[in-house]
Protein backbone atom coordinates (compact mmCIF):
# COMPACT_ATOMS: atom_id res chain seq x y z
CA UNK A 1 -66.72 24.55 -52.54
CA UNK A 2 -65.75 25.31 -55.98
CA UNK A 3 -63.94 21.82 -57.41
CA UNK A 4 -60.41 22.12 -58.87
CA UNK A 5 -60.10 21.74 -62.82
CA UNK A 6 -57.76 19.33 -63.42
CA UNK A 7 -56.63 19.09 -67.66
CA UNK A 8 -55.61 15.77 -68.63
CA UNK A 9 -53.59 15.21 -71.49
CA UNK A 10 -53.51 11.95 -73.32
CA UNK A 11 -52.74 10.62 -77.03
CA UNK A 12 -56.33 9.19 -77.95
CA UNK A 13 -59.25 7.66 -75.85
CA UNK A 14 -58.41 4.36 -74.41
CA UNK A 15 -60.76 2.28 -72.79
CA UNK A 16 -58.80 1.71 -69.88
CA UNK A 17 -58.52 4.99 -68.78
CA UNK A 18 -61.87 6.23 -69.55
CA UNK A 19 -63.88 5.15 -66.87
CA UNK A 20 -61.21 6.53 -64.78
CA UNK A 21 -62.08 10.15 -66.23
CA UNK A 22 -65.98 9.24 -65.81
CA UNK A 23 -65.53 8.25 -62.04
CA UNK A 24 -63.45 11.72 -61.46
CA UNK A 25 -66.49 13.74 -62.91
CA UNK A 26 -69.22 11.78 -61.30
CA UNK A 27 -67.55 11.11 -57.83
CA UNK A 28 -64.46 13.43 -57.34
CA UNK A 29 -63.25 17.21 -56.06
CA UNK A 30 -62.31 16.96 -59.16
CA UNK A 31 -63.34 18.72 -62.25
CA UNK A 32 -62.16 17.12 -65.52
CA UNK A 33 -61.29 18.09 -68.49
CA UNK A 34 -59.71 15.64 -71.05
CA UNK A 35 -57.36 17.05 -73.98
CA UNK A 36 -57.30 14.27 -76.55
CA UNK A 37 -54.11 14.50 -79.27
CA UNK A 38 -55.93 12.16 -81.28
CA UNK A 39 -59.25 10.59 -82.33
CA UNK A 40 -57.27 7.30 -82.91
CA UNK A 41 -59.61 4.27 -81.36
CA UNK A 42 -63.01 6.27 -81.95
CA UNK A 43 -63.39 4.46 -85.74
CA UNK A 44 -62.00 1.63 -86.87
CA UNK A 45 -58.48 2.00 -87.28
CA UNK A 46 -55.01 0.39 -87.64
CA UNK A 47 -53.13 -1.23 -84.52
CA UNK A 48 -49.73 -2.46 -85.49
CA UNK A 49 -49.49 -4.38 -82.22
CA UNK A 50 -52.56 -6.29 -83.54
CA UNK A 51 -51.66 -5.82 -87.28
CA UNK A 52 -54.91 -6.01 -88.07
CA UNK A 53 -58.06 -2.83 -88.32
CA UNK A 54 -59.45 -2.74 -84.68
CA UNK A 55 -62.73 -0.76 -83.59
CA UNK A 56 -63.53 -1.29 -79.83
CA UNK A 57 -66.89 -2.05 -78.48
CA UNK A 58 -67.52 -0.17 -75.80
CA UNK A 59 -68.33 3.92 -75.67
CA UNK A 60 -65.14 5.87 -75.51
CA UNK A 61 -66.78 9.50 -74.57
CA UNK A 62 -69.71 10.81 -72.94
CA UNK A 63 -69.70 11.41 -69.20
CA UNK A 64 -66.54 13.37 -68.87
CA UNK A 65 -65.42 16.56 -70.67
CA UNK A 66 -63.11 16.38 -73.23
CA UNK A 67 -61.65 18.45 -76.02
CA UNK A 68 -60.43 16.88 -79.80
CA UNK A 69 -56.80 18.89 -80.23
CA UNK A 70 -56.35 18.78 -84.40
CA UNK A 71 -53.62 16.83 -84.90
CA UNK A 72 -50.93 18.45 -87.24
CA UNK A 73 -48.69 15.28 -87.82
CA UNK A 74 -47.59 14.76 -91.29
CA UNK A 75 -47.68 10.83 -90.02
CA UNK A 76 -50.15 10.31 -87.56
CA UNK A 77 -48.80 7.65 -85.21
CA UNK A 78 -50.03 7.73 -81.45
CA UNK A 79 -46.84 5.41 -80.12
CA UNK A 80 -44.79 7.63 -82.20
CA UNK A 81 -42.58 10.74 -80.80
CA UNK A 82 -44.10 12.83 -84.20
CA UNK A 83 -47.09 10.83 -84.18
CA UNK A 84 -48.73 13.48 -82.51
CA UNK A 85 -48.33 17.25 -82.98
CA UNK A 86 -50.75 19.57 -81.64
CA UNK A 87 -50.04 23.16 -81.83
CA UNK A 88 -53.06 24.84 -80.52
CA UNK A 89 -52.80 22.90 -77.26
CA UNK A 90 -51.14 25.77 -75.40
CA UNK A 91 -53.77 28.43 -76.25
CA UNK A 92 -56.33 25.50 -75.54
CA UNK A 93 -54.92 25.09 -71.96
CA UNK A 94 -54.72 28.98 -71.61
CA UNK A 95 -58.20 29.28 -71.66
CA UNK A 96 -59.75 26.50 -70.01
CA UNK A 97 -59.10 28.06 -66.51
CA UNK A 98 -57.04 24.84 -65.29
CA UNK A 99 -56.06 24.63 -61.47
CA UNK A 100 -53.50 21.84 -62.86
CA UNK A 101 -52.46 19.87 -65.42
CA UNK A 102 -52.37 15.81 -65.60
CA UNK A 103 -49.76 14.94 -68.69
CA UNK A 104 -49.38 11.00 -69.43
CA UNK A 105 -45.88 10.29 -70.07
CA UNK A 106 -43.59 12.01 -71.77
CA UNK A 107 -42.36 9.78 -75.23
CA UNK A 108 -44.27 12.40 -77.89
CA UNK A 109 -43.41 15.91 -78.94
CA UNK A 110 -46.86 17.40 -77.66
CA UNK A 111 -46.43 15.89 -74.19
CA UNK A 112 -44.11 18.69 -74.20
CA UNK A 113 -45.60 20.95 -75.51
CA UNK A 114 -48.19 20.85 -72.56
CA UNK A 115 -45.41 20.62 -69.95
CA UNK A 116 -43.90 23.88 -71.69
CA UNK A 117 -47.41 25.56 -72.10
CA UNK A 118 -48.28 24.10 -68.10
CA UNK A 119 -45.08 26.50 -66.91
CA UNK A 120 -45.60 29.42 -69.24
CA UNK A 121 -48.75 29.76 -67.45
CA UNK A 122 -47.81 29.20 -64.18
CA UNK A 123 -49.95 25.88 -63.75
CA UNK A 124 -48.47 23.13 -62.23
CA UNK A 125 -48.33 19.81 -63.76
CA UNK A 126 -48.56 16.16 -62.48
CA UNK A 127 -46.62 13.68 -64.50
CA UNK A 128 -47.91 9.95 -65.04
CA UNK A 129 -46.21 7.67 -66.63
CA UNK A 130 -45.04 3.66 -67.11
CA UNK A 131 -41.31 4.42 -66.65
CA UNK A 132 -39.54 2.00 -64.36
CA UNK A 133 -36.12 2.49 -63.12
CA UNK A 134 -33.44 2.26 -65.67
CA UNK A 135 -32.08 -1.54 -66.17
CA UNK A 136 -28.62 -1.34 -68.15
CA UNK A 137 -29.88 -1.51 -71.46
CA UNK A 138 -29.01 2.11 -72.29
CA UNK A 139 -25.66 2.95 -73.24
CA UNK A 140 -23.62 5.40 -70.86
CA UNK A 141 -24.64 8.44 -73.51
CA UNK A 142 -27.98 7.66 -73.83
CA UNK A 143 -28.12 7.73 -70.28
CA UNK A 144 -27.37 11.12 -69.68
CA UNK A 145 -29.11 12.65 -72.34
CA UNK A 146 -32.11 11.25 -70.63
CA UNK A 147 -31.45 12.16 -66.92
CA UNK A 148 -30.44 15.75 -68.45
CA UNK A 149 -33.53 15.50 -70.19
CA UNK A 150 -36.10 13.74 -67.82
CA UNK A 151 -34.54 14.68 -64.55
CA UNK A 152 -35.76 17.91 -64.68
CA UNK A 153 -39.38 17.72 -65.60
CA UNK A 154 -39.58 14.88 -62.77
CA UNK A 155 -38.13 17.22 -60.35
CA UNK A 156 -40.30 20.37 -61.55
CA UNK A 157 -43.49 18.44 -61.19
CA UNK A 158 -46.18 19.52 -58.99
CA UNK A 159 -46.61 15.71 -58.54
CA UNK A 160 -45.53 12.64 -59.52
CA UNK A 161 -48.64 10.05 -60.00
CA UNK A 162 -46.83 6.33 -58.91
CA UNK A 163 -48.57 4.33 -60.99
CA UNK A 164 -46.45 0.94 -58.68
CA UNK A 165 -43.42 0.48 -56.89
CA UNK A 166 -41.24 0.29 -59.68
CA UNK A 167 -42.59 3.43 -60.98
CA UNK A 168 -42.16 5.23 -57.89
CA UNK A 169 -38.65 4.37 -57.71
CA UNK A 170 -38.16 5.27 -60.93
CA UNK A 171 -39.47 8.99 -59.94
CA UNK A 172 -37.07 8.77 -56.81
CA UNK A 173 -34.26 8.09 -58.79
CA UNK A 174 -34.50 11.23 -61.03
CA UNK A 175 -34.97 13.16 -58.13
CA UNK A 176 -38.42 13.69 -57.22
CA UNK A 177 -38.95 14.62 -53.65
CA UNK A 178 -40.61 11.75 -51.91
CA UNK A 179 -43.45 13.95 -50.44
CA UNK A 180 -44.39 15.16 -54.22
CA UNK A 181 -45.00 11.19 -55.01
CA UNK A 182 -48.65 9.70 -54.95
CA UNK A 183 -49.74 6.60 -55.38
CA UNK A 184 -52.36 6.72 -58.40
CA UNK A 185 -52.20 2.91 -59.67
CA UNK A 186 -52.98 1.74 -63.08
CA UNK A 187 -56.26 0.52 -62.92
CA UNK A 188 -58.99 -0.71 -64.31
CA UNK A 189 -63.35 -0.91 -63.80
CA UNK A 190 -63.16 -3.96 -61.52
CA UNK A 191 -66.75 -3.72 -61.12
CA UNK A 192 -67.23 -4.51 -65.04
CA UNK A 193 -64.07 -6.72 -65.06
CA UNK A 194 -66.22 -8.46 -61.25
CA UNK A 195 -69.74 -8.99 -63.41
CA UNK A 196 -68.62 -10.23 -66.46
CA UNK A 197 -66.33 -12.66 -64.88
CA UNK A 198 -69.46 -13.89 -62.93
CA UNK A 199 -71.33 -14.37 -65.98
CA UNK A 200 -68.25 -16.51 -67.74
CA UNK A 201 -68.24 -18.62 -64.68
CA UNK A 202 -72.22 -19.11 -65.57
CA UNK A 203 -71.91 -19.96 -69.00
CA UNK A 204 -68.47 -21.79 -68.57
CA UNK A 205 -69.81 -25.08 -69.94
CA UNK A 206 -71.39 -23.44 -73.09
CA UNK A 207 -68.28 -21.61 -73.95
CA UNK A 208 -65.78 -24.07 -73.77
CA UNK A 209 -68.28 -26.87 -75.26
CA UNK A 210 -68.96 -25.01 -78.09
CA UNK A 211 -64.89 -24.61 -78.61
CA UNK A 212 -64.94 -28.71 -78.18
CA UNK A 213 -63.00 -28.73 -75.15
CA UNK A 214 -63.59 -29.99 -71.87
CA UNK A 215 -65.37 -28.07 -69.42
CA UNK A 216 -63.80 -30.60 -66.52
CA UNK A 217 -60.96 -29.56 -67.06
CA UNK A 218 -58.38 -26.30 -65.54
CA UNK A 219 -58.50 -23.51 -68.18
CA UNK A 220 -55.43 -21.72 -68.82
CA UNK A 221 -55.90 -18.18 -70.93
CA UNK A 222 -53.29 -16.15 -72.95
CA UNK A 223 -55.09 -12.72 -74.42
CA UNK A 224 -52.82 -10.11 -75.59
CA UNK A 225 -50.87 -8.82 -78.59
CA UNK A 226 -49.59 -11.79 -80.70
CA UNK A 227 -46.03 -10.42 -80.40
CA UNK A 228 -42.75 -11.89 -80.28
CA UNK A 229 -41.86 -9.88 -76.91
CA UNK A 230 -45.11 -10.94 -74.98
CA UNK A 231 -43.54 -15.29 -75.41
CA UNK A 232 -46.98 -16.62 -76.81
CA UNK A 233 -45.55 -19.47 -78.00
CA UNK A 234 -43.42 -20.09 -73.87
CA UNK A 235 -47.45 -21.09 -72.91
CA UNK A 236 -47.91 -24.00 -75.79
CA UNK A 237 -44.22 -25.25 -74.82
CA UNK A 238 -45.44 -24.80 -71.06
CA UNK A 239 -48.43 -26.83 -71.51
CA UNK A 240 -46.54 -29.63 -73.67
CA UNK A 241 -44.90 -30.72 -70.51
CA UNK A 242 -47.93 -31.09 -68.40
CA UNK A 243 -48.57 -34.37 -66.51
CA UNK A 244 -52.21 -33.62 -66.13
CA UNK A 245 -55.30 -32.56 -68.46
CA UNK A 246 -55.76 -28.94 -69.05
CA UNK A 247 -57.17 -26.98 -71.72
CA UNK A 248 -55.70 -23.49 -73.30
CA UNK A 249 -57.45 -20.89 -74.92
CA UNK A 250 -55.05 -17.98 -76.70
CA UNK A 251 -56.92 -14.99 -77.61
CA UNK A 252 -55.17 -11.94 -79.66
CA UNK A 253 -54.07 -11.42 -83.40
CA UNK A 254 -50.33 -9.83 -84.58
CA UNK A 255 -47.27 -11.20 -86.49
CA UNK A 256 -47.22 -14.88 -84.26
CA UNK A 257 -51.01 -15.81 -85.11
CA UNK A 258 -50.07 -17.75 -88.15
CA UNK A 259 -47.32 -20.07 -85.63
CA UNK A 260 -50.34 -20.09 -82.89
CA UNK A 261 -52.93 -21.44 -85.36
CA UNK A 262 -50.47 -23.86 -86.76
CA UNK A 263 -49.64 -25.08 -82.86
CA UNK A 264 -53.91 -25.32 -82.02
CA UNK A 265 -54.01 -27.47 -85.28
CA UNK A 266 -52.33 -30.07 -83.93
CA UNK A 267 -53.12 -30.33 -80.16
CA UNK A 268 -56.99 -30.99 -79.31
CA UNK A 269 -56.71 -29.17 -76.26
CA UNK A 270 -55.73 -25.85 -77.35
CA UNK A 271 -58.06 -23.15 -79.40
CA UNK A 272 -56.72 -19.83 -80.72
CA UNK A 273 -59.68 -17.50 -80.98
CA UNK A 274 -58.41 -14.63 -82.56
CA UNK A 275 -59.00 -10.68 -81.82
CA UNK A 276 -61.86 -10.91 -79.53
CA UNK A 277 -63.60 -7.32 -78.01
CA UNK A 278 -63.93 -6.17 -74.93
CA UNK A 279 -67.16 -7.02 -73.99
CA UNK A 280 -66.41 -10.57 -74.86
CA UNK A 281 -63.43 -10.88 -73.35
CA UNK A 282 -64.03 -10.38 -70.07
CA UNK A 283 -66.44 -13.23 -69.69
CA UNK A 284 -63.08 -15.30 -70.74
CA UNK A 285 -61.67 -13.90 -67.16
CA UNK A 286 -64.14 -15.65 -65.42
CA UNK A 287 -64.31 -19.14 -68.08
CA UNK A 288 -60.64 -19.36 -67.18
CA UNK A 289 -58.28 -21.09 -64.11
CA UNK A 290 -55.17 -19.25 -64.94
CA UNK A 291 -53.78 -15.86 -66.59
CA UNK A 292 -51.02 -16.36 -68.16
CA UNK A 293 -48.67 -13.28 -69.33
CA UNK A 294 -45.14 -14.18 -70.24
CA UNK A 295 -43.84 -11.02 -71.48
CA UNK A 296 -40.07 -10.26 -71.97
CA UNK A 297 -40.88 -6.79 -71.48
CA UNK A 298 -44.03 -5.28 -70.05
CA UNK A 299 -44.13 -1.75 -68.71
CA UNK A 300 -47.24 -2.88 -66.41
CA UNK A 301 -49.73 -5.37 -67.83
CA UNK A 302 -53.44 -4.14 -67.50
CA UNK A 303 -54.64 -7.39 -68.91
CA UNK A 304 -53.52 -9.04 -65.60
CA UNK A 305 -55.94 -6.08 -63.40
CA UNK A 306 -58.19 -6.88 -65.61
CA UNK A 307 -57.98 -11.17 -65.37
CA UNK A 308 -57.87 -11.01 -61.98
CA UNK A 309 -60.89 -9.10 -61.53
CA UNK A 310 -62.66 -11.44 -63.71
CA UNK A 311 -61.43 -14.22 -61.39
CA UNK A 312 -58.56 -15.90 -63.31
CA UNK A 313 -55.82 -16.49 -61.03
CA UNK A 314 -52.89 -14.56 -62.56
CA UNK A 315 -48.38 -16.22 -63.41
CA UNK A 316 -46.58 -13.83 -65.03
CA UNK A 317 -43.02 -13.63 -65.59
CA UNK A 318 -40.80 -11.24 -63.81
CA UNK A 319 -40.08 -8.80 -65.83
CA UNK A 320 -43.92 -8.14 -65.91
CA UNK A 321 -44.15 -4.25 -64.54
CA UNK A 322 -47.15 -5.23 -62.19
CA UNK A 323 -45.97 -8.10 -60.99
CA UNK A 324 -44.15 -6.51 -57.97
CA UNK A 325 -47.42 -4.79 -57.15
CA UNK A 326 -50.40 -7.24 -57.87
CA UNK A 327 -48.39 -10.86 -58.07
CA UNK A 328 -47.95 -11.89 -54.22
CA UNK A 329 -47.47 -15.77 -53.21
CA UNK A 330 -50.87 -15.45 -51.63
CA UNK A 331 -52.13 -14.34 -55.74
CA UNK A 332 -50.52 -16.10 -57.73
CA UNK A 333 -47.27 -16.93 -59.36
CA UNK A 334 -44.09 -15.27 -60.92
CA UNK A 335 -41.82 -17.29 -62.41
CA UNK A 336 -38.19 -16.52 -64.75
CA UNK A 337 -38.70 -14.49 -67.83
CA UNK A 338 -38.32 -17.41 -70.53
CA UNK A 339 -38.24 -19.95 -68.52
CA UNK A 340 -40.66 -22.66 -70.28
CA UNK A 341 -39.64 -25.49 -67.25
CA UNK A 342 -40.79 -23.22 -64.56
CA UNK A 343 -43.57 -21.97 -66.14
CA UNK A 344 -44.92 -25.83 -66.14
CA UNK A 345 -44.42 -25.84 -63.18
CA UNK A 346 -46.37 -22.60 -62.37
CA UNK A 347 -49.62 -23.68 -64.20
CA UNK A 348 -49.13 -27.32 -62.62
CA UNK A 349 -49.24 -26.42 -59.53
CA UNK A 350 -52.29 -24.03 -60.48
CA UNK A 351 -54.05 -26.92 -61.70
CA UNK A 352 -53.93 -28.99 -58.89
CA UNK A 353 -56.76 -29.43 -56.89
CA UNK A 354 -58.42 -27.03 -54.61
CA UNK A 355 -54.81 -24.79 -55.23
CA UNK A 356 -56.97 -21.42 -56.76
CA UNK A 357 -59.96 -21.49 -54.36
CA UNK A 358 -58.20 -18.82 -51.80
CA UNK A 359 -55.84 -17.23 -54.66
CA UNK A 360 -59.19 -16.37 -56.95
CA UNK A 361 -60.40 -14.85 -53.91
CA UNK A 362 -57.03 -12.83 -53.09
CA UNK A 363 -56.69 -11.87 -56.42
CA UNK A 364 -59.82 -10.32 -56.71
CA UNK A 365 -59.49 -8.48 -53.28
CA UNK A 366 -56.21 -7.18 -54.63
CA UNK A 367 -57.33 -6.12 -57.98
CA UNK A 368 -59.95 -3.90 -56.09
CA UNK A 369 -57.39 -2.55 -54.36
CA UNK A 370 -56.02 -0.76 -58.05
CA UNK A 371 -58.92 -0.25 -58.95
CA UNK A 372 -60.62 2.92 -60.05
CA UNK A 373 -61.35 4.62 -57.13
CA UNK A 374 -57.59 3.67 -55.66
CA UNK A 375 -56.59 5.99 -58.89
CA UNK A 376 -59.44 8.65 -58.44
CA UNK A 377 -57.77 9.33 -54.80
CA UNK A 378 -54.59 9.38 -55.70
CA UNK A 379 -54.89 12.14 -57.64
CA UNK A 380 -57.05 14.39 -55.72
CA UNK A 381 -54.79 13.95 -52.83
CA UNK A 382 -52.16 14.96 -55.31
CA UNK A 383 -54.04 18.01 -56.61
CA UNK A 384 -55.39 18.83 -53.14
CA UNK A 385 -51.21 18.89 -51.33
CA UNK A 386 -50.51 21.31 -55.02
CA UNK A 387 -53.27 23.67 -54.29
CA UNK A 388 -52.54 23.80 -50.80
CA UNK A 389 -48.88 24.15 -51.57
């Protein structure tokens, strides 16, 4: 049978979601083909979340199909609404013979355009996205602009891709039916995340020796963005008002590295590495104890996919995005947004003896559960009830 040609549109490649496109074309009904608005990631470039250049180490394209779309932006930005402007992507999507179109999101002018160019050529689209349901912080105008606005491209879709539970009722409350909703979850190569934790575990001793910290001791890990919203700093304060030994390890760059460094200087068992790589920092998954992600706001929160595949036993605050999804009491912990008291408490209890034996283990099991091939399925089932529809 012939497979379906799926088009996916997405700002740049991001090394998240590439494997995802890789698995589809190696082990899918699924024929993709990748539209990229940007080349942003493929040489070393800017990040303002890092603030610093960042070029990652691992291969961004080869094994999938993709197109480059020229990128007409007077200010390239890919988390900007202009950042991206692509106006040949309509004739591009014309004339690759698509069966449907995969857009991510929605939050730049050439998302659009493909949602425009999708119905002018009678393909249906799937829409995948972060969104979770709407929490108050919009005034009453801004509201309806947006349902006016996003209602109807939810309720025109093909499909709406769930990437958790808050997502999905975020689709449900602008309308979608609930039989054009598929769970697709964000994921990540647990199998890479799985073999490099193994190999941290191995070398556990070396790593943390050659830091000058303990190896006897629990190992708690921030890595992400060194931003005000993601609460580095909640971790340090957490780990003040431990009873017991533990070590921290904070890996990431952005505005708050100067106040992180300053904080290591001064307490003998903390270390801030820096921006550290991908292939690098997934051995951390498996050096570390505990995951720590304290984020005010967090649409999902790949790093903690990615943690617990490595083996790290994830606490995340609740206003995490995956922590409705991924976070059970069997996992790990979620704890008050801000909260620095019950936080401690979170990573003391985590540090007790024996208390992450069976949560490593259920953490892992559930990260393999959003893993890649969860996401593959999702979407052919998606494609599969369009094409039959």
């Amino acid at each position: 049978m012939r497979r379906a040609r799926l088009g996916i549109v997405v700002t740049h490649p991001i090394q998240y979601q590439v494997p995802l496109y890789r698995y589809l074309a190696a082990h899918s009904s699924l024929e993709p083909l990748v539209f990229y608005l940007s080349d942003h990631g493929l040489e070393e470039s800017f990040d303002p979340g890092f603030g610093r250049e960042v070029k990652y180490d691992v291969a961004l394209l080869g094994g999938y199909e993709h197109r480059m779309v020229r990128n007409w932006s007077p200010a390239p930005a890919v988390g900007k609404p202009w950042g991206v402007f692509n106006p040949a992507l309509p004739s591009l999507i014309r004339r690759s013979r698509l069966d449907a179109l995969l857009v991510h999101g929605y939050s730049n002018i050439s998302a659009w355009i493909a949602y425009l160019a999708a119905g002018a050529s009678g393909i249906p689209y799937l829409l995948r996205g972060e969104s979770r349901p709407d929490q108050g912080d919009l005034s009453s105008a801004r509201l309806m602009v947006k349902r006016r606005l996003i209602g109807p491209l939810v309720r025109r879709a093909g499909a709406c891709l769930a990437i958790g539970e808050e997502n999905r009722e975020f689709y449900s409350s602008y309308g979608a039916d609930p039989d054009h909703i598929f769970f697709a979850p964000y994921s990540v190569d647990t199998d890479y995340f799985n073999r490099a934790g193994d190999r941290g575990r191995e070398e556990r001793g070396r790593m943390l020796g050659d830091l000058g910290l303990r190896p006897e001791f629990p190992l708690v890990l921030f890595a992400a963005k060194l931003q005000p919203w993601k609460r580095p700093i909640d971790v340090v304060m957490a780990m003040d008002r431990l009873d017991q030994k533990a070590n921290l390890v904070v890996i990431g760059d952005g505005p708050l590295r100067g106040d992180v460094e300053e904080l290591a200087s001064v307490r003998p068992w903390m270390r801030a590495l820096g921006f550290i790589n991908q292939s690098e920092i997934a051995k951390w998954y498996g050096v570390a104890d505990l995951f720590v992600l304290p984020s005010d706001r967090e649409p999902w929160g790949l790093g903690v996919n990615e943690a617990m595949a490595g083996g790290a036993v994830p606490i995340v605050s609740d206003t995490v995005g995956c922590a409705t999804d991924l976070v059970t009491e069997d996992v790990g912990w979620i704890y008050p947004t801000g909260s620095v008291a019950a936080l401690a408490r979170s990573i003391e209890e985590g540090c007790l003896p024996g208390a992450l034996t069976e949560r490593r283990a259920a953490a892992q099991r559930r990260s393999a559960e959003y893993g890649i091939a969860a996401t593959a399925r999702g979407i052919e089932t998606a494609v599969a009830a369009i094409l039959d529809s």
